[in-house]
PDB file of N, CA and C in Angstrom:
ATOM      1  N   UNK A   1     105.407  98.580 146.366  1.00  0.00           N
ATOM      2  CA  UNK A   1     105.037  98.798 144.969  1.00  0.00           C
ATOM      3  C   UNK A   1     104.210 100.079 144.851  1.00  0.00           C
ATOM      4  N   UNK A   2     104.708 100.943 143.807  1.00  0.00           N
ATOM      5  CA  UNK A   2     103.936 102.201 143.803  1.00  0.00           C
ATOM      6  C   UNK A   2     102.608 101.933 142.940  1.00  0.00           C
ATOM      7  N   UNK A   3     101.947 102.171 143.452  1.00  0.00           N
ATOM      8  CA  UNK A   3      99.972 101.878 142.281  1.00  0.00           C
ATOM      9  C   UNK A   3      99.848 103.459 141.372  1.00  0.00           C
ATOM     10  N   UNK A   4     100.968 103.974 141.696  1.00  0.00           N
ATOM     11  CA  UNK A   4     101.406 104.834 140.426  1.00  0.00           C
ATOM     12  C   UNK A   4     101.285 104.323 139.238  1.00  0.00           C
ATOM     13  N   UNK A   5     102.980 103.654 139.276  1.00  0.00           N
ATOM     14  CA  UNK A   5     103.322 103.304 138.448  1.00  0.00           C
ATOM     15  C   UNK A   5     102.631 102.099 137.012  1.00  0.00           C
ATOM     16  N   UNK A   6     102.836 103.251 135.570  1.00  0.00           N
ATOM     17  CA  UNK A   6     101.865 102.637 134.627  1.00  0.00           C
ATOM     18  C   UNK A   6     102.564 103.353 133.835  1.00  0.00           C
ATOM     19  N   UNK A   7     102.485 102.777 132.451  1.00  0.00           N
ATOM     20  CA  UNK A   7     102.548 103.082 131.053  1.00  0.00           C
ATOM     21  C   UNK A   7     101.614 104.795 131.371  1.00  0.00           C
ATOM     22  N   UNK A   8     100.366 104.374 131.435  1.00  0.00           N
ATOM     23  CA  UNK A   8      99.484 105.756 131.031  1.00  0.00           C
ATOM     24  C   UNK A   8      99.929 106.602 131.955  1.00  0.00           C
ATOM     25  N   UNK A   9     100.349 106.859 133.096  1.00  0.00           N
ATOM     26  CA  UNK A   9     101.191 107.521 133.795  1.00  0.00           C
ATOM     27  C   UNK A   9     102.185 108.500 133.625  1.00  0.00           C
ATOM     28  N   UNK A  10     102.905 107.748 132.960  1.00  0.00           N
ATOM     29  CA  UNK A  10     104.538 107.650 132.405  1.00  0.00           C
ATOM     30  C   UNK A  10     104.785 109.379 130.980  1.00  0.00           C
ATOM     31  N   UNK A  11     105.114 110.390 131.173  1.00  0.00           N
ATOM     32  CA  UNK A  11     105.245 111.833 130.194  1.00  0.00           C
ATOM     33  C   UNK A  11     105.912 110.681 128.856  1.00  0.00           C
ATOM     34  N   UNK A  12     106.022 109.905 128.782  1.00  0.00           N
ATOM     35  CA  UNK A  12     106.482 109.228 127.348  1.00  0.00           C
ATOM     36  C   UNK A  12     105.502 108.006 126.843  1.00  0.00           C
ATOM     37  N   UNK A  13     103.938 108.124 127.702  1.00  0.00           N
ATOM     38  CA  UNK A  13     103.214 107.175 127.229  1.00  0.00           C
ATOM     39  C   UNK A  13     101.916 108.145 126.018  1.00  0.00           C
ATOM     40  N   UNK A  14     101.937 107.400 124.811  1.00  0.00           N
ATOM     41  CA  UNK A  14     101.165 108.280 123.575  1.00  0.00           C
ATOM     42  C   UNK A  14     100.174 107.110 123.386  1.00  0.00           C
ATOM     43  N   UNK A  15      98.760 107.849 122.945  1.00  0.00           N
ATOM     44  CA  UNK A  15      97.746 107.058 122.805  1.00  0.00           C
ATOM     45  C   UNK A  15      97.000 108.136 121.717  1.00  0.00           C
ATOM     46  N   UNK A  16      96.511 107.124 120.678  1.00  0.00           N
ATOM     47  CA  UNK A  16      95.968 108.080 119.404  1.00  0.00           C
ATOM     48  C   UNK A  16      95.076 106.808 118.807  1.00  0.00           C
ATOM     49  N   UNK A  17      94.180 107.458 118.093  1.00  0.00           N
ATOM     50  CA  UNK A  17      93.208 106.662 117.256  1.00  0.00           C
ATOM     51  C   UNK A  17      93.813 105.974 115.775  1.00  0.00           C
ATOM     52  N   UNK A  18      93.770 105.032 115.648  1.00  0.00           N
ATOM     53  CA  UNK A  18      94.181 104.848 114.104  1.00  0.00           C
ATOM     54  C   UNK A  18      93.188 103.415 113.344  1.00  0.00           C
ATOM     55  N   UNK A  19      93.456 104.096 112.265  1.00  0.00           N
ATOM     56  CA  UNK A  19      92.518 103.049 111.041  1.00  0.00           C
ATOM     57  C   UNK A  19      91.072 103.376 111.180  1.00  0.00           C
ATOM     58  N   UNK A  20      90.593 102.782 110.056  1.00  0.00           N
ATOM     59  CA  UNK A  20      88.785 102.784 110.196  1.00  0.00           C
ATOM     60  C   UNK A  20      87.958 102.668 110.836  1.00  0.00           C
ATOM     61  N   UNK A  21      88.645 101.596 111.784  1.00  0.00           N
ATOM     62  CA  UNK A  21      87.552 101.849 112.942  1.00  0.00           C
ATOM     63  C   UNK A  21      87.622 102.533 114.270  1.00  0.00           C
ATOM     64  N   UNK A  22      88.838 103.305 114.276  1.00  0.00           N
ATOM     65  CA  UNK A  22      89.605 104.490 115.303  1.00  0.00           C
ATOM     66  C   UNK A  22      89.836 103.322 116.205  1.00  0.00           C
ATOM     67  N   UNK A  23      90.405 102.503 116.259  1.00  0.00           N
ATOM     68  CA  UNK A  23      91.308 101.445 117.223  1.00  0.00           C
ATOM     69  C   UNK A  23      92.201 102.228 117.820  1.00  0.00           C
ATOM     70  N   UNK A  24      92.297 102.021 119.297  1.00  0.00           N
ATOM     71  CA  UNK A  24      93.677 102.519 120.001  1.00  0.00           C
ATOM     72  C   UNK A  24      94.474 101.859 119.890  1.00  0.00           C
ATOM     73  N   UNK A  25      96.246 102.940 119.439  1.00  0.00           N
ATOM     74  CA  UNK A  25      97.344 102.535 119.823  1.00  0.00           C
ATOM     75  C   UNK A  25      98.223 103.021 120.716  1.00  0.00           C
ATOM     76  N   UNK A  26      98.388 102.453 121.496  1.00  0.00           N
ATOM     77  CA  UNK A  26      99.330 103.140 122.292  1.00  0.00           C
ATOM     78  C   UNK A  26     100.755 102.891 122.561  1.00  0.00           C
ATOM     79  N   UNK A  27     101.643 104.077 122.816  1.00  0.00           N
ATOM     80  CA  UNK A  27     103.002 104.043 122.247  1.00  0.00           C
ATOM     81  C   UNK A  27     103.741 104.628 123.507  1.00  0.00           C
ATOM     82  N   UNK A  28     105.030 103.715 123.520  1.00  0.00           N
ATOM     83  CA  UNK A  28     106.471 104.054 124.596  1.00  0.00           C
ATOM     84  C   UNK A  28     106.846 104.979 123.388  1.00  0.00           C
ATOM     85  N   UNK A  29     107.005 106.860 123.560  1.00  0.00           N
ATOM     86  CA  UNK A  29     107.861 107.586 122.660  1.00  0.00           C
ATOM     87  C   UNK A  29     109.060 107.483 122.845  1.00  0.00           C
ATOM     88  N   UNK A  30     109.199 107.280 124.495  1.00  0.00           N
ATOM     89  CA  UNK A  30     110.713 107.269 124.445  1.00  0.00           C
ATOM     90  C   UNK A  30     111.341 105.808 123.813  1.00  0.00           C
ATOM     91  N   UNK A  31     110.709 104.852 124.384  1.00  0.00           N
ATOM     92  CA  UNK A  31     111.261 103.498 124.102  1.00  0.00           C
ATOM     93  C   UNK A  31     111.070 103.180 122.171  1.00  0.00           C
ATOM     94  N   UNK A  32     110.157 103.668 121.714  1.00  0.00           N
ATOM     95  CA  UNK A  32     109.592 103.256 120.542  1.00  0.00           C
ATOM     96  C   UNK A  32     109.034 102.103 119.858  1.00  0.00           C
ATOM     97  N   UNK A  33     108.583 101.719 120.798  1.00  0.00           N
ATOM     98  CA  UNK A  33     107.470 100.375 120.702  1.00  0.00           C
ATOM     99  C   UNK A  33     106.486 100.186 121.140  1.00  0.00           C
ATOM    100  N   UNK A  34     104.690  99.877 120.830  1.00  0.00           N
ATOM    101  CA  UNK A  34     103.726  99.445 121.063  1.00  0.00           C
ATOM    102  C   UNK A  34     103.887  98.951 122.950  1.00  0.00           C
ATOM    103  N   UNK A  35     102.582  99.892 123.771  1.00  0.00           N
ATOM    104  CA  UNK A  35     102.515  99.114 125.494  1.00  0.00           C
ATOM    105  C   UNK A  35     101.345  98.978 125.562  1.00  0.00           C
ATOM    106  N   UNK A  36     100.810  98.720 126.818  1.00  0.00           N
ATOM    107  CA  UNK A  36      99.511  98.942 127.183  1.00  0.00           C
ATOM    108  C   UNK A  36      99.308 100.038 128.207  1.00  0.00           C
ATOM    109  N   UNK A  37      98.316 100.593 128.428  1.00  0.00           N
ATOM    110  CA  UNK A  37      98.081 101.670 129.281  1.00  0.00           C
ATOM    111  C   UNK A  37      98.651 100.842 131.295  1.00  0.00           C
ATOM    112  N   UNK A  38      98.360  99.710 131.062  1.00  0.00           N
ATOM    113  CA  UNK A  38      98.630  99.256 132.824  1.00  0.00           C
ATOM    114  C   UNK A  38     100.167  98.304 132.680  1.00  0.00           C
ATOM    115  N   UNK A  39     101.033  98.308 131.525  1.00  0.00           N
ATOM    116  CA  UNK A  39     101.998  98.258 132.000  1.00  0.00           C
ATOM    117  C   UNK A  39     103.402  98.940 132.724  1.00  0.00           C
ATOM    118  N   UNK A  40     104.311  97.825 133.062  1.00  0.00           N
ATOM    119  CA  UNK A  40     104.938  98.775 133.955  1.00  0.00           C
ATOM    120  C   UNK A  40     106.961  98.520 133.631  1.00  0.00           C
ATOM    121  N   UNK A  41     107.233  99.415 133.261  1.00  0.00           N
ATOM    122  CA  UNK A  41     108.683  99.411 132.950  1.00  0.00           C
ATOM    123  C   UNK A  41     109.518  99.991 134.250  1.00  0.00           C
ATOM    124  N   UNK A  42     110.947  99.892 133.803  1.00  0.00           N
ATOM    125  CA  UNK A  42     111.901 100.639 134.736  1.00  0.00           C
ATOM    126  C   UNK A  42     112.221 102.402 134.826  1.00  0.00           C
ATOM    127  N   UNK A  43     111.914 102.490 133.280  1.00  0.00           N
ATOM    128  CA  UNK A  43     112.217 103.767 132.770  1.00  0.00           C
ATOM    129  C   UNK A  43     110.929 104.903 133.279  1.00  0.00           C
ATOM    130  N   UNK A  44     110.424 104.268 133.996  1.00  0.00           N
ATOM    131  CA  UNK A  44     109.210 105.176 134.174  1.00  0.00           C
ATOM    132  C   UNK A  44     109.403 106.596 135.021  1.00  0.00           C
ATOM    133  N   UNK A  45     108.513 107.767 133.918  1.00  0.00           N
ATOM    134  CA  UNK A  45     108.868 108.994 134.431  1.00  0.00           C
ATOM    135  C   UNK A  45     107.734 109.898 134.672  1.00  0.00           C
ATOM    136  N   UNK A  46     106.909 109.969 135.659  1.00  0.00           N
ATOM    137  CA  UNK A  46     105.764 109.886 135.999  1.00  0.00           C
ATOM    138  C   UNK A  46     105.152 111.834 135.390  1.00  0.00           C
ATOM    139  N   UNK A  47     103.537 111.980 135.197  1.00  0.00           N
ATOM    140  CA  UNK A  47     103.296 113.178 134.761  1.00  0.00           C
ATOM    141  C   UNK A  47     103.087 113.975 136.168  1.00  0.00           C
ATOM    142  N   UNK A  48     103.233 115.496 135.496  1.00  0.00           N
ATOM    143  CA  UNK A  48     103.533 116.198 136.533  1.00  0.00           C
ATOM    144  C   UNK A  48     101.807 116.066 137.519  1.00  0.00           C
ATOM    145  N   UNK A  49     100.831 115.705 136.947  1.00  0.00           N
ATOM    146  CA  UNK A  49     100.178 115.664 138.247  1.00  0.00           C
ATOM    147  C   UNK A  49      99.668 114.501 138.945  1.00  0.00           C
ATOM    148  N   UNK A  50     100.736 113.464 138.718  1.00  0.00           N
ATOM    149  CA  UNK A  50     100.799 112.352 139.208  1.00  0.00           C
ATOM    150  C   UNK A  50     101.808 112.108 140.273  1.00  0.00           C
ATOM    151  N   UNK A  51     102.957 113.092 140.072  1.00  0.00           N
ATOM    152  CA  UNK A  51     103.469 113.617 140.848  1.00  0.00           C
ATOM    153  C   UNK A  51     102.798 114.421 142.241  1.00  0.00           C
ATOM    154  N   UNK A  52     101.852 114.986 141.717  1.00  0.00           N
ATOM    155  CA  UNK A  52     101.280 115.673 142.850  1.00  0.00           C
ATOM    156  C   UNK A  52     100.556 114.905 143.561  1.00  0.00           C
ATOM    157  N   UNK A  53     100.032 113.638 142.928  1.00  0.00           N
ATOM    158  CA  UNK A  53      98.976 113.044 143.260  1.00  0.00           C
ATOM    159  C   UNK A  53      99.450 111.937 144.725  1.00  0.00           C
ATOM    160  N   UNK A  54     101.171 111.771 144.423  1.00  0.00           N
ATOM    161  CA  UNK A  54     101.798 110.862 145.101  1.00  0.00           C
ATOM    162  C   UNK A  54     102.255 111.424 146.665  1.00  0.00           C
ATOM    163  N   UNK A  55     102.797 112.955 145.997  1.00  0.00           N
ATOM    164  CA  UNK A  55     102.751 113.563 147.144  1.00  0.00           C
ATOM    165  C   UNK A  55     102.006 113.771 148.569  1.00  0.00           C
ATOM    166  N   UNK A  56     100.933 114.035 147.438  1.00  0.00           N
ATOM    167  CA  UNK A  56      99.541 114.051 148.530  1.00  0.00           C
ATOM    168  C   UNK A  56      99.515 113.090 148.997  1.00  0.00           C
ATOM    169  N   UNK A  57      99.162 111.811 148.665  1.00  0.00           N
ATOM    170  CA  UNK A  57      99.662 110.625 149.662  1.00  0.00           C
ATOM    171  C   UNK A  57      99.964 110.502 150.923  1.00  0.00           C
ATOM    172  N   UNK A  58     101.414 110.740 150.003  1.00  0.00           N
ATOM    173  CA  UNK A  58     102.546 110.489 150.823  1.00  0.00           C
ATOM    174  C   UNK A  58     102.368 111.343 152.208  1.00  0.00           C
ATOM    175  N   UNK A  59     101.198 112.578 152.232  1.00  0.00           N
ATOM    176  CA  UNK A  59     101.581 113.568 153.095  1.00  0.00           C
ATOM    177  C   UNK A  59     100.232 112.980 154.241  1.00  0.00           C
ATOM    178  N   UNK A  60      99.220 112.291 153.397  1.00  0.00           N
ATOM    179  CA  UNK A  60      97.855 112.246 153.955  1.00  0.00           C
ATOM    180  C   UNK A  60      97.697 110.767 154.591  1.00  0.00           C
TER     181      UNK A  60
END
């Protein structure tokens, strides 16, 4: 299991303030529906320095 892998991770995970009391929402753009930052789909397409981050890892 990669401890990558996450919604907040993911170049299609969006997180923005909304309503009066600036509540987070956070959004699958690609999928187009409401996630959470620690879930985990199939479609996942990781950011570029999470990418790097795995690498390094992988190397260390």
């Amino acid at each position: 299991m990669n401890p990558f892998h996450a919604c907040a991770t993911c170049i299609h995970f969006h997180a923005e303030r909304t309503g009066k009391e600036k509540n987070m929402k956070y959004r699958c753009i690609r999928l187009g529906y409401e996630t959470r930052p620690n879930y985990q789909f199939n479609c996942w397409t990781p950011k570029e320095h999470v990418k790097k981050l795995m690498e390094k890892r992988k190397k260390g």
